[in-house]
Protein backbone atom coordinates (compact mmCIF):
# COMPACT_ATOMS: atom_id res chain seq x y z
CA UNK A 1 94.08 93.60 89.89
CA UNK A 2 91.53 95.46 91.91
CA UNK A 3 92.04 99.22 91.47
CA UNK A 4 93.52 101.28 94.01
CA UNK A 5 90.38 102.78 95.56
CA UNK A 6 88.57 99.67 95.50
CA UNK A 7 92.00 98.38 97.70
CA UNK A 8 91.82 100.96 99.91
CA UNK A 9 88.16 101.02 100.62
CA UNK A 10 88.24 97.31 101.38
CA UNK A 11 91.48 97.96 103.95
CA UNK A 12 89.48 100.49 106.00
CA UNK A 13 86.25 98.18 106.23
CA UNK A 14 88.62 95.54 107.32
CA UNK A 15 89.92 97.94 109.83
CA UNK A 16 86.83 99.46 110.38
CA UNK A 17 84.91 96.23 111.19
CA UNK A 18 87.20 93.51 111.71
CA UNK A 19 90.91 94.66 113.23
CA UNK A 20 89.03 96.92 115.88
CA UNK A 21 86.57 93.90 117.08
CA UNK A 22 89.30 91.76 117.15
CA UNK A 23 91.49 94.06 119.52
CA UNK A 24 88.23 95.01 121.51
CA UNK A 25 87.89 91.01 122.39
CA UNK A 26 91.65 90.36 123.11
CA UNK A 27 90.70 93.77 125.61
CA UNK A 28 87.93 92.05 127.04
CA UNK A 29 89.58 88.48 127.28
CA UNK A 30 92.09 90.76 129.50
CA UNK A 31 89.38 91.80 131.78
CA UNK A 32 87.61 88.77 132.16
CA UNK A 33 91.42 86.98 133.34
CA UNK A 34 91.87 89.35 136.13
CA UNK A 35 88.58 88.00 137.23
CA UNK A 36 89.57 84.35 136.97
CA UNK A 37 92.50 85.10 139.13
CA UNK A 38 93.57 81.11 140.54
CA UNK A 39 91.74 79.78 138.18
CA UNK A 40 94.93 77.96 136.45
CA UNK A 41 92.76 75.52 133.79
CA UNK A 42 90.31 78.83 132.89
CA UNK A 43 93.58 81.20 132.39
CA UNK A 44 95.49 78.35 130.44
CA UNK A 45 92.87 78.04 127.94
CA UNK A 46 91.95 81.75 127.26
CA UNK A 47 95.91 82.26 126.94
CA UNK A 48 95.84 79.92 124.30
CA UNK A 49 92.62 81.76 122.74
CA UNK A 50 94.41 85.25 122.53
CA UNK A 51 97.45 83.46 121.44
CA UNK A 52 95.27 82.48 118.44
CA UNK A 53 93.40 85.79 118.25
CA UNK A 54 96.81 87.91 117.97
CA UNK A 55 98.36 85.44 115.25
CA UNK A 56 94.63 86.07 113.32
CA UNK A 57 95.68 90.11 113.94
CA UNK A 58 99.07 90.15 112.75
CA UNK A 59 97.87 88.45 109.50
CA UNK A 60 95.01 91.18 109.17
CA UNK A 61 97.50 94.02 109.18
CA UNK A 62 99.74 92.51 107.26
CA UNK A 63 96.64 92.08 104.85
CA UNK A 64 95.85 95.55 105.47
CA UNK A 65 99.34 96.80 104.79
CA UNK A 66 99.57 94.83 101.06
CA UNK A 67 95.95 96.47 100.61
CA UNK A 68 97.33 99.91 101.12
CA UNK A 69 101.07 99.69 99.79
CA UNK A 70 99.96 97.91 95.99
CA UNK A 71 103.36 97.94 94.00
CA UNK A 72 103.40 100.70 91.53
CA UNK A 73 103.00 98.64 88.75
CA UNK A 74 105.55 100.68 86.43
CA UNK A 75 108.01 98.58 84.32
CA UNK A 76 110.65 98.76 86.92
CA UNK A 77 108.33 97.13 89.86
CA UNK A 78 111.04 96.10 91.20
CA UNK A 79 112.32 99.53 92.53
CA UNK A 80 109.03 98.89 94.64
CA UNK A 81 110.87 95.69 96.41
CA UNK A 82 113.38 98.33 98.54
CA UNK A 83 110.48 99.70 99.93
CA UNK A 84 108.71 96.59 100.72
CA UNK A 85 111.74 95.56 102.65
CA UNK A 86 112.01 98.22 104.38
CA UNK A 87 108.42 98.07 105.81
CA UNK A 88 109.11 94.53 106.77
CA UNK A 89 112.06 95.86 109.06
CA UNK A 90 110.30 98.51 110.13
CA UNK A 91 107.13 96.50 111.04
CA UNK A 92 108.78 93.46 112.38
CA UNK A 93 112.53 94.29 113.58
CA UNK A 94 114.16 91.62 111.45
CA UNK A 95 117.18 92.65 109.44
CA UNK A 96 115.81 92.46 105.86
CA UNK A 97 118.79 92.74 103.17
CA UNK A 98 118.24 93.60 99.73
CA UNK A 99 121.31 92.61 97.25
CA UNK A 100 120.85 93.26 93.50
CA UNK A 101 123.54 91.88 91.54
CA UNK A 102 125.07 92.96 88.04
CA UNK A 103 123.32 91.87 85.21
CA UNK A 104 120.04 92.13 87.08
CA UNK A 105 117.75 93.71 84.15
CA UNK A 106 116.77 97.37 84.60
CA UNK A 107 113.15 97.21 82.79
CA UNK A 108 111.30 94.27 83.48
CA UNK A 109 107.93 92.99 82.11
CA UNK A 110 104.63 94.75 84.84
CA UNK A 111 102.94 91.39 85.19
CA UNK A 112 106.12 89.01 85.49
CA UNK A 113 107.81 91.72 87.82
CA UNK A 114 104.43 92.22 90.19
CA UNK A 115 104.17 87.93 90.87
CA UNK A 116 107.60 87.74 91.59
CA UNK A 117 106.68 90.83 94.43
CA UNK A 118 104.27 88.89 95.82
CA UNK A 119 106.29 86.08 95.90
CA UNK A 120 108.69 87.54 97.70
CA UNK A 121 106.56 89.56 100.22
CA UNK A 122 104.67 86.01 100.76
CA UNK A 123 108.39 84.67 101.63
CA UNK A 124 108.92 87.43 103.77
CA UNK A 125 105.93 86.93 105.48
CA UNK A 126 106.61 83.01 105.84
CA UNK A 127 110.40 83.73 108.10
CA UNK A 128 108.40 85.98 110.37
CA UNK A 129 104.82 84.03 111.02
CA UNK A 130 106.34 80.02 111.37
CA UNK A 131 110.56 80.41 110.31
CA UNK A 132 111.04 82.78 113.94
CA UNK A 133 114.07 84.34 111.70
CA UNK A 134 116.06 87.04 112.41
CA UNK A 135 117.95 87.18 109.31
CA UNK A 136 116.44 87.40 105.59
CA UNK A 137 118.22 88.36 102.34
CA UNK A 138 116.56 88.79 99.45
CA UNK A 139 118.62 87.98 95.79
CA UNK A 140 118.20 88.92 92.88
CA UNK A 141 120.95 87.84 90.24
CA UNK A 142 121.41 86.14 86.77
CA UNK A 143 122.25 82.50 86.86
CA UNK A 144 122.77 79.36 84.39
CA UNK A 145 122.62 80.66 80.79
CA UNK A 146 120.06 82.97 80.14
CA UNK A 147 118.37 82.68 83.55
CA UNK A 148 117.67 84.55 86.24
CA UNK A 149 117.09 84.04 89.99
CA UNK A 150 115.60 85.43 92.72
CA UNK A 151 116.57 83.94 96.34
CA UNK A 152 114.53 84.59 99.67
CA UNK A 153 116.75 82.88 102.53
CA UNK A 154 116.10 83.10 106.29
CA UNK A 155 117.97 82.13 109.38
CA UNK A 156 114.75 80.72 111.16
CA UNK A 157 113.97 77.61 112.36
CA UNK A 158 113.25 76.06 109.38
CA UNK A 159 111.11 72.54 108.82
CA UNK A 160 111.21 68.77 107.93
CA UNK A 161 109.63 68.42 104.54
CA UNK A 162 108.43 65.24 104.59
CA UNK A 163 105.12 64.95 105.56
CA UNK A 164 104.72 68.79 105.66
CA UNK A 165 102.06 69.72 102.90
CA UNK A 166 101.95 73.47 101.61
CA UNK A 167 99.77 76.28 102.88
CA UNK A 168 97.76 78.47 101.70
CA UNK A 169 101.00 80.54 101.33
CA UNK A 170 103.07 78.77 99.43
CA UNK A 171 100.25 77.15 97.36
CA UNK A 172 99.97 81.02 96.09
CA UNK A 173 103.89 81.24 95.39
CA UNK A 174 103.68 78.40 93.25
CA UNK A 175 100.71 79.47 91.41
CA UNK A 176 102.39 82.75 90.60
CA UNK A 177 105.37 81.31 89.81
CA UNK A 178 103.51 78.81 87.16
CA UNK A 179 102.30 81.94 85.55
CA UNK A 180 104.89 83.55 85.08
CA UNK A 181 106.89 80.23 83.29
CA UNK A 182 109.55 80.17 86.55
CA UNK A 183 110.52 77.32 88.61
CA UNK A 184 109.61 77.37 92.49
CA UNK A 185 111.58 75.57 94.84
CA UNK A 186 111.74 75.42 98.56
CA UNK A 187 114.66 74.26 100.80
CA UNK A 188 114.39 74.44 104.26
CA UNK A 189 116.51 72.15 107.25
CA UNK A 190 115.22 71.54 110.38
CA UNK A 191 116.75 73.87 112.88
CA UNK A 192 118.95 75.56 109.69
CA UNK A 193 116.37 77.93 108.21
CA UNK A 194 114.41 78.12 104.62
CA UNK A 195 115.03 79.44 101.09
CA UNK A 196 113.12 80.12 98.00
CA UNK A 197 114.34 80.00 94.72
CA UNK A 198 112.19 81.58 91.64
CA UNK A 199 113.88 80.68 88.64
CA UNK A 200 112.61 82.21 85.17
CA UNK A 201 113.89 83.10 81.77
CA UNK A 202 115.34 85.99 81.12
CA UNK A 203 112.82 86.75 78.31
CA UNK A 204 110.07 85.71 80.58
CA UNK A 205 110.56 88.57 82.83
CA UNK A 206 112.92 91.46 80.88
CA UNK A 207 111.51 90.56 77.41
CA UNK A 208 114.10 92.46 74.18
CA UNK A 209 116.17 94.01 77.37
CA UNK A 210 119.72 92.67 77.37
């Protein structure tokens, strides 16, 4: 885990030299429409250009806002997980709910507790970028015997899974959750929005707390 200076040097090159050329083109793309006013086929296309240039922007700042806000990386990271959803709200205007259950363990294990973070900020992430939601809860509660379960749902739009094959995204959630010994899965309806269940151990993540 790069250090927090290293993180924060990186975010201001990327801001720097990347998120301000970006925005100077979409300014310039602007320009150059006014001058192809009736020009129907030209205007299409460069719509479709910033289109892709602002979905390439959003990701950046979200990029830059995980570079600047690392999780503290105490043995409680997840008192971190209020504030992340509360930047999501603030930065996207979903409702973002956060319900903790009893039972939930108090201490948790740094490097267990940080991948199930990411997981769920890479959830979050996922319901505002392709799900369109305007809903998202995030669990956290014990389940089964011995278990316990964090639950990212949404109220977007959802996909078919067959023939979908995993991004980059969700390639990473199930890479964390492997090393961390907890289950992934991903439910999601057409039309009737998307959930992700981490299932892990109890030891696996709150080790001799009971």
């Amino acid at each position: 885990m790069a250090s927090t200076e290293v993180r924060n040097a990186l975010a201001r090159e990327l801001h720097d030299r990347v998120a301000q050329a970006l925005t100077s083109i979409l300014v310039d793309l602007e320009v150059f429409k006014r001058e192809q006013a009736g020009q129907d086929t030209i205007l299409t296309r460069v719509d479709s250009v910033q289109g892709s240039m602002r979905e390439v922007l959003s990701s950046l700042r979200d990029l830059l806002n995980d570079l600047r806000t690392e999780p503290s990386g105490a043995e409680s990271v997840f008192a971190d997980l209020p504030g992340l959803v509360g930047s999501f709200t603030r930065r996207t205007g979903i409702e973002t709910q956060l319900i903790v259950h009893p039972g939930w363990p108090a201490q948790t294990r740094p490097a267990a507790a940080y991948n199930l973070y990411r997981i769920a900020e890479e959830a979050l992430m996922n319901a505002r970028r392709h799900g369109g939601a305007t809903l998202v809860r995030v669990e956290l509660a014990p389940v089964g015997d011995g278990d316990l379960r964090m639950r990212i749902t949404d109220n977007g739009r959802g996909f078919d899974h067959e023939g979908t094959t995993d991004g980059m995204g969700t390639i990473g959630m199930r890479e964390r959750a492997v090393l961390i010994g907890a289950r992934l899965r991903i439910n999601s309806v057409l039309g009737g929005g998307t959930s992700v269940h981490v299932t892990l151990p109890r030891a696996a993540l709150a080790g001799g707390d009971s």
